[in-house]
N, C-alpha and C. Protein backbone atom coordinates (compact mmCIF):
# COMPACT_ATOMS: atom_id res chain seq x y z
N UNK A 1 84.04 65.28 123.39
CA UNK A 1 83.67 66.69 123.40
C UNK A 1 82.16 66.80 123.56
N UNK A 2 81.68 67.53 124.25
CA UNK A 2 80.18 67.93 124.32
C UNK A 2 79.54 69.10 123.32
N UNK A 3 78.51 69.36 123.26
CA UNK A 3 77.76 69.84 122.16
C UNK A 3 78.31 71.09 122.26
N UNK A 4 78.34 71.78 123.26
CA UNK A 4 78.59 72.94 123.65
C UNK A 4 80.47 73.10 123.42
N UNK A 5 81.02 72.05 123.46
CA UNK A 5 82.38 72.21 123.17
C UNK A 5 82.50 72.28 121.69
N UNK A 6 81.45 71.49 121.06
CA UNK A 6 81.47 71.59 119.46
C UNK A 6 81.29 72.74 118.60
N UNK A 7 80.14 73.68 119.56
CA UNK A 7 79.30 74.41 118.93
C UNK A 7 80.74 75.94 118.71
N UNK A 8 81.54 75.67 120.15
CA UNK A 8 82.64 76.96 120.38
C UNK A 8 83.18 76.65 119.04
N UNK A 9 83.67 75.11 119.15
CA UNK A 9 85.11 75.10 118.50
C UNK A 9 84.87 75.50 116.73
N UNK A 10 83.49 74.96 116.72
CA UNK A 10 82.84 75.11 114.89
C UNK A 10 82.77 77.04 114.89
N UNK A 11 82.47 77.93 116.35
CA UNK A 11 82.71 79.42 115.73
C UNK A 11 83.88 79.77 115.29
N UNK A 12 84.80 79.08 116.26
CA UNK A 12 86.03 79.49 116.49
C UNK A 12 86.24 79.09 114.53
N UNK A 13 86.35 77.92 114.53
CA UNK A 13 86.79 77.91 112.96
C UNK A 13 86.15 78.85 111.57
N UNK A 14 84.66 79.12 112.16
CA UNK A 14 84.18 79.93 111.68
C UNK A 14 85.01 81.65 111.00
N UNK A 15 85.28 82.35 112.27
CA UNK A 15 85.63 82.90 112.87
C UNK A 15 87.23 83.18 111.67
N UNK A 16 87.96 81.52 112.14
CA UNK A 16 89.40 81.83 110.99
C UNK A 16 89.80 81.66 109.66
N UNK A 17 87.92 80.81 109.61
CA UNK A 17 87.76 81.03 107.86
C UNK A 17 87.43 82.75 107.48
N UNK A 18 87.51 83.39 108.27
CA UNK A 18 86.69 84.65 107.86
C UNK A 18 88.27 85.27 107.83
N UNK A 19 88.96 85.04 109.07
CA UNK A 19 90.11 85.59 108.85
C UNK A 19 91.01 85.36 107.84
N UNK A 20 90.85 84.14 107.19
CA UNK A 20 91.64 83.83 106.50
C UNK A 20 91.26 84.26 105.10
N UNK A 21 89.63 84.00 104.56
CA UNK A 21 89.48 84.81 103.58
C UNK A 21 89.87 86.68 103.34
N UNK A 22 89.74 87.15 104.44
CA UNK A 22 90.45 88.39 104.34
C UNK A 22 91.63 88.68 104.38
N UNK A 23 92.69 88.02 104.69
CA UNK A 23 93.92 87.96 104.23
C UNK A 23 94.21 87.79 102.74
N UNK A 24 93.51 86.55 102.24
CA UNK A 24 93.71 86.33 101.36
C UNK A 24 93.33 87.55 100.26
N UNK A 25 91.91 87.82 100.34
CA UNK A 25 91.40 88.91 99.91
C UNK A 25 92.88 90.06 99.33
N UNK A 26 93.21 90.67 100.91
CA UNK A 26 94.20 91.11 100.80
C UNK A 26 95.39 90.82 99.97
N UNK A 27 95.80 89.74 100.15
CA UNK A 27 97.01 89.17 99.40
C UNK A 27 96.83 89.43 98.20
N UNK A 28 95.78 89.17 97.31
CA UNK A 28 94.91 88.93 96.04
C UNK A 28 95.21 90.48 95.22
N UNK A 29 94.91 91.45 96.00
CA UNK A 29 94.94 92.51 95.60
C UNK A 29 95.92 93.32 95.97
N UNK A 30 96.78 93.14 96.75
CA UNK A 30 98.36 93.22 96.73
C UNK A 30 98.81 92.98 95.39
N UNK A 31 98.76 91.88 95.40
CA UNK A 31 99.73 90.85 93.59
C UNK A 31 98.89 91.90 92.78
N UNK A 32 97.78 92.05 92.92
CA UNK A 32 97.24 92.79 91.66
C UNK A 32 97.61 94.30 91.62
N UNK A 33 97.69 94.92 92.71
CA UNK A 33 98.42 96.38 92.18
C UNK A 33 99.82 96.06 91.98
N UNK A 34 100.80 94.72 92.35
CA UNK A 34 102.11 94.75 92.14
C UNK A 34 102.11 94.29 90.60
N UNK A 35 101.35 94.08 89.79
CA UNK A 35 101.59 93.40 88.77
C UNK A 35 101.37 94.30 88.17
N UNK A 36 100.22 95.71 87.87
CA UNK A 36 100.05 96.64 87.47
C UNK A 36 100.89 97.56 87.63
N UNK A 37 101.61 97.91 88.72
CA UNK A 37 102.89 98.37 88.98
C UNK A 37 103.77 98.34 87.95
N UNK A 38 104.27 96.64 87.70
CA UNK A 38 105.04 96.06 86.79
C UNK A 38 104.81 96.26 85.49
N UNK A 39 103.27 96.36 85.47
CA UNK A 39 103.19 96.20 83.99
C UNK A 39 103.15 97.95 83.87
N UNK A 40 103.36 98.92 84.26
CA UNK A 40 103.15 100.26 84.05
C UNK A 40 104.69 101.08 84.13
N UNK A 41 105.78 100.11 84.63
CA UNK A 41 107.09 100.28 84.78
C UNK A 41 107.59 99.64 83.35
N UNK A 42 106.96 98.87 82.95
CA UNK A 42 107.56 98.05 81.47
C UNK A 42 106.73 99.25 80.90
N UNK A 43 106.04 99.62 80.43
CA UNK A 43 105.23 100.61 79.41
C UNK A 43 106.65 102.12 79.28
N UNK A 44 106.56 102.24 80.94
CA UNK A 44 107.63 103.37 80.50
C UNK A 44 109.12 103.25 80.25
N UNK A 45 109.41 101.84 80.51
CA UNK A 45 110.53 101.58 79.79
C UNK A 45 110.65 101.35 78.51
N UNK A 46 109.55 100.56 77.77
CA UNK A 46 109.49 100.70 76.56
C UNK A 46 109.39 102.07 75.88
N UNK A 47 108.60 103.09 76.57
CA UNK A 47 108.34 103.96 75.91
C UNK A 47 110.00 104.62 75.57
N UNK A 48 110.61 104.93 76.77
CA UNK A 48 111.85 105.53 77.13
C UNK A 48 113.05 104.76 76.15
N UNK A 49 113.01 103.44 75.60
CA UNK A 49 114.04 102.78 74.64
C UNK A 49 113.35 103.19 73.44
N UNK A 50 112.03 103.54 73.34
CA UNK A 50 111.18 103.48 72.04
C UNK A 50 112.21 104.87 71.57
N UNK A 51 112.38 105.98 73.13
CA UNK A 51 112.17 107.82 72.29
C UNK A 51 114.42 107.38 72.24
N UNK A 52 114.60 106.92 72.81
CA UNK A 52 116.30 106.75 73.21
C UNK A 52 116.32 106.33 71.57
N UNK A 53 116.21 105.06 71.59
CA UNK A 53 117.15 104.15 70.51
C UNK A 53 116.02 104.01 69.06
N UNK A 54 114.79 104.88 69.17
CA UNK A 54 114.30 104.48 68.22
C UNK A 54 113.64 102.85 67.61
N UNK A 55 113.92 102.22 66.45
CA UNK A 55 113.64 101.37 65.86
C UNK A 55 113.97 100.24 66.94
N UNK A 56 113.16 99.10 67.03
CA UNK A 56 113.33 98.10 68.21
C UNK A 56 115.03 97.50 67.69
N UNK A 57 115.10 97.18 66.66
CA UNK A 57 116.09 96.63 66.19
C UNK A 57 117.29 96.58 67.63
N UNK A 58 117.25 98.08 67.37
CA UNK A 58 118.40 98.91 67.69
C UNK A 58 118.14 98.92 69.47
N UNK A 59 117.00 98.64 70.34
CA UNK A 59 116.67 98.60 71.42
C UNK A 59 117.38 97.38 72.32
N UNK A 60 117.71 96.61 71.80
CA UNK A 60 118.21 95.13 72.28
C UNK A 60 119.70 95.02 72.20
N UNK A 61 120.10 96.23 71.48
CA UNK A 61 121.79 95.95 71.30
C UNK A 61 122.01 97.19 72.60
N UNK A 62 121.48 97.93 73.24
CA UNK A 62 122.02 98.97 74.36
C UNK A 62 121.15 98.97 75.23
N UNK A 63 121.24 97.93 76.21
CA UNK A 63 120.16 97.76 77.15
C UNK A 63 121.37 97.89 78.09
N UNK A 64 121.10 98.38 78.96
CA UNK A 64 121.71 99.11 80.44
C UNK A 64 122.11 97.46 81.00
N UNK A 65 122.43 97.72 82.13
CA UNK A 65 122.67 96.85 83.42
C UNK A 65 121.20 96.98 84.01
N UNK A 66 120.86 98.07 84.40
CA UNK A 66 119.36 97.79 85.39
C UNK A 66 118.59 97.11 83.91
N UNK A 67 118.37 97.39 82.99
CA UNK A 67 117.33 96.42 82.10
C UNK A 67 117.95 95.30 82.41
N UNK A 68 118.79 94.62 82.38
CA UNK A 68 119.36 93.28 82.67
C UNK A 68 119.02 93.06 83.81
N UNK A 69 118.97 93.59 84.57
CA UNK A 69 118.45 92.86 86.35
C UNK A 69 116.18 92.76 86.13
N UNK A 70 116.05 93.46 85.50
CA UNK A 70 114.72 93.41 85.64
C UNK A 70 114.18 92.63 85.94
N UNK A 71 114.21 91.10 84.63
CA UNK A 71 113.81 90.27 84.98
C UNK A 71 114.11 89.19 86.55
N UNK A 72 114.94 89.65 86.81
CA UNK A 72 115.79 89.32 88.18
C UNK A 72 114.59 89.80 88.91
N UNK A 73 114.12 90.86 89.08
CA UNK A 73 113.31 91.43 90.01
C UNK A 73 112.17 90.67 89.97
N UNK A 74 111.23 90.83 88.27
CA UNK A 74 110.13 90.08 88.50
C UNK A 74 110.04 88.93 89.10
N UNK A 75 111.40 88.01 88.56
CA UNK A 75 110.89 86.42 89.46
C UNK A 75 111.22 86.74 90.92
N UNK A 76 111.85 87.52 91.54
CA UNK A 76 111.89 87.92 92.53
C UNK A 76 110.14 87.82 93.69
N UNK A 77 109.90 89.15 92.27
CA UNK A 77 108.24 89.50 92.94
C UNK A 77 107.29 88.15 93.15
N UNK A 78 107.27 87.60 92.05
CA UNK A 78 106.80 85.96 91.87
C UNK A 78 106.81 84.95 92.84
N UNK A 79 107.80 85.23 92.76
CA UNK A 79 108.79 84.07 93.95
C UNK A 79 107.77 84.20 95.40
N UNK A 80 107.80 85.54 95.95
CA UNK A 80 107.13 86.22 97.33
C UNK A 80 105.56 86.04 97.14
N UNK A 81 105.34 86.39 95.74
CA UNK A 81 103.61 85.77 95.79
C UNK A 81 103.21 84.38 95.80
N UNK A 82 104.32 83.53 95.05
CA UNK A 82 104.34 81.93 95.58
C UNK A 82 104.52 81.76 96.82
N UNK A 83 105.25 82.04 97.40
CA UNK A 83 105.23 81.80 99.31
C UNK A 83 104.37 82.16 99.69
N UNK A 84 103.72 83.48 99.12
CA UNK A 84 102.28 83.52 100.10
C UNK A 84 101.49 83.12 99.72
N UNK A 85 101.25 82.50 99.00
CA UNK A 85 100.09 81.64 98.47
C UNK A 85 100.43 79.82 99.08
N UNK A 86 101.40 79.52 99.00
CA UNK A 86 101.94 78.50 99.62
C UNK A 86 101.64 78.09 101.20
N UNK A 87 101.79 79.59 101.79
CA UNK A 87 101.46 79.79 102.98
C UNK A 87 99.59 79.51 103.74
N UNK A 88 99.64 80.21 102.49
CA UNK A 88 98.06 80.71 102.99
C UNK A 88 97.25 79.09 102.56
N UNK A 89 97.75 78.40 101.43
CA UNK A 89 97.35 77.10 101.24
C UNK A 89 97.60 76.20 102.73
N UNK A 90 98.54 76.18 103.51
CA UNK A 90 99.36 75.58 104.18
C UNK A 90 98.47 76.12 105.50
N UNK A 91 97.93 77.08 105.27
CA UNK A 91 96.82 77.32 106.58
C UNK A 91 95.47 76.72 106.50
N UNK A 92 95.11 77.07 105.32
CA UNK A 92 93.75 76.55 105.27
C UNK A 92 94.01 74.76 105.12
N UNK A 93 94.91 74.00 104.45
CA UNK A 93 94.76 72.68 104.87
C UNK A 93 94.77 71.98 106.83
N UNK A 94 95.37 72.96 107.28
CA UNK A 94 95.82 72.61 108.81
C UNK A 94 94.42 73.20 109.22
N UNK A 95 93.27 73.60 108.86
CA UNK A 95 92.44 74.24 109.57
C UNK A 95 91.06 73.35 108.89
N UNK A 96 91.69 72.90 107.52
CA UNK A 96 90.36 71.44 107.39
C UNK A 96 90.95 70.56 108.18
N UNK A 97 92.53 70.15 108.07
CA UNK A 97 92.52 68.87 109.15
C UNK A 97 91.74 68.82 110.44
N UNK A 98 92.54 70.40 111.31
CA UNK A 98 91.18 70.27 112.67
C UNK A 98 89.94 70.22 112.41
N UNK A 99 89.25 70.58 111.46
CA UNK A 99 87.65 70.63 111.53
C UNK A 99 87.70 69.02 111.07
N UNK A 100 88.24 68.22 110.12
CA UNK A 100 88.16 66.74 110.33
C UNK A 100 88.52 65.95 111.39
N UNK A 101 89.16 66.27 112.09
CA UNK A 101 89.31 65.59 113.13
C UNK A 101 88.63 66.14 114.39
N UNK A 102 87.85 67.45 115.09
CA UNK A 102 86.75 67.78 115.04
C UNK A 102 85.56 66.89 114.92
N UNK A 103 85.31 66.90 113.63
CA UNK A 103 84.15 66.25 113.01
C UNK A 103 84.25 64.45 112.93
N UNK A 104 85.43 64.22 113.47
CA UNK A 104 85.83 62.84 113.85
C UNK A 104 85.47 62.26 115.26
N UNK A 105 86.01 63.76 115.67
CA UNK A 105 86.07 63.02 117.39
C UNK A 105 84.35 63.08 117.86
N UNK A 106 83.33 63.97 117.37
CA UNK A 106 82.06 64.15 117.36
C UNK A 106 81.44 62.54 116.89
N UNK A 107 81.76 61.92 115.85
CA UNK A 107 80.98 60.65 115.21
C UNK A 107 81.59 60.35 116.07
N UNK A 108 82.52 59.70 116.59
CA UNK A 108 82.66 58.84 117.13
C UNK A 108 82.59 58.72 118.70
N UNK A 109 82.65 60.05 119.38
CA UNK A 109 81.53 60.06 120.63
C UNK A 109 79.83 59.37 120.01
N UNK A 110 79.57 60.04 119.16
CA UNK A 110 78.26 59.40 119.05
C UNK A 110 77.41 58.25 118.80
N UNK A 111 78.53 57.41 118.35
CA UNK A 111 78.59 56.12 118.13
C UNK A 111 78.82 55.27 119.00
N UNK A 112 79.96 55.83 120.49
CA UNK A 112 80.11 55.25 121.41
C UNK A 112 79.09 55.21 122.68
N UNK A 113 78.29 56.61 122.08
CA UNK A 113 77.25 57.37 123.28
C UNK A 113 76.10 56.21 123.01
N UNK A 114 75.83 55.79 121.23
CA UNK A 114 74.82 55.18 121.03
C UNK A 114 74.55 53.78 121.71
N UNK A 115 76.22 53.19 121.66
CA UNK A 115 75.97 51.89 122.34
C UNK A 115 76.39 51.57 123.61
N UNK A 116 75.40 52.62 124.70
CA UNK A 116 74.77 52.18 125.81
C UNK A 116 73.92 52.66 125.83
């Protein structure tokens, strides 16, 4: 590769580290209004078993069907923020490999350039 092929390919990566931190960015604060979400949907469910059934005691013996799926949902939600985080890991390693091998094929033009 020549200097000028180096100089593209180092914007270009430039370029999808930027993209990629803003995704992530994004992602980041996705999970964070979904978790506030969550945690503001449990407040009014508690509140709503607090004014229903009174004393907690008594909260755990008449829990619906949808309270029973809940937790179903959260690992649900979980689950989708692990894949994208999985994902987004799974990009940025494939995008150091090219810049190492990149930064491979560069030394070792230069090493070959040196000996003649």
């Amino acid at each position: 590769m020549t200097r000028e092929e180096l100089i593209r390919e180092n914007e270009k990566l430039k370029e999808e580290i930027a993209d990629l931190k803003k995704e992530n960015d994004s992602l980041k604060t996705k999970t964070e209004s979904q978790a506030q979400r969550i945690d503001n949907l449990m407040e009014q469910l508690l509140k709503r078993n607090k004014a229903l059934f009174g004393r907690k005691s008594e909260q755990e013996k008449y829990l619906t069907d949808g309270q029973m799926e809940l937790p179903n949902v959260l690992n649900h939600s979980f689950g989708m923020v692990r894949k994208l985080e999985l994902h987004l890991v799974g990009r940025f390693r494939a995008f150091v490999n090219r810049h190492l091998i990149a930064l491979h094929v560069r030394d070792t033009a230069s090493v070959f350039a040196s000996n003649f």
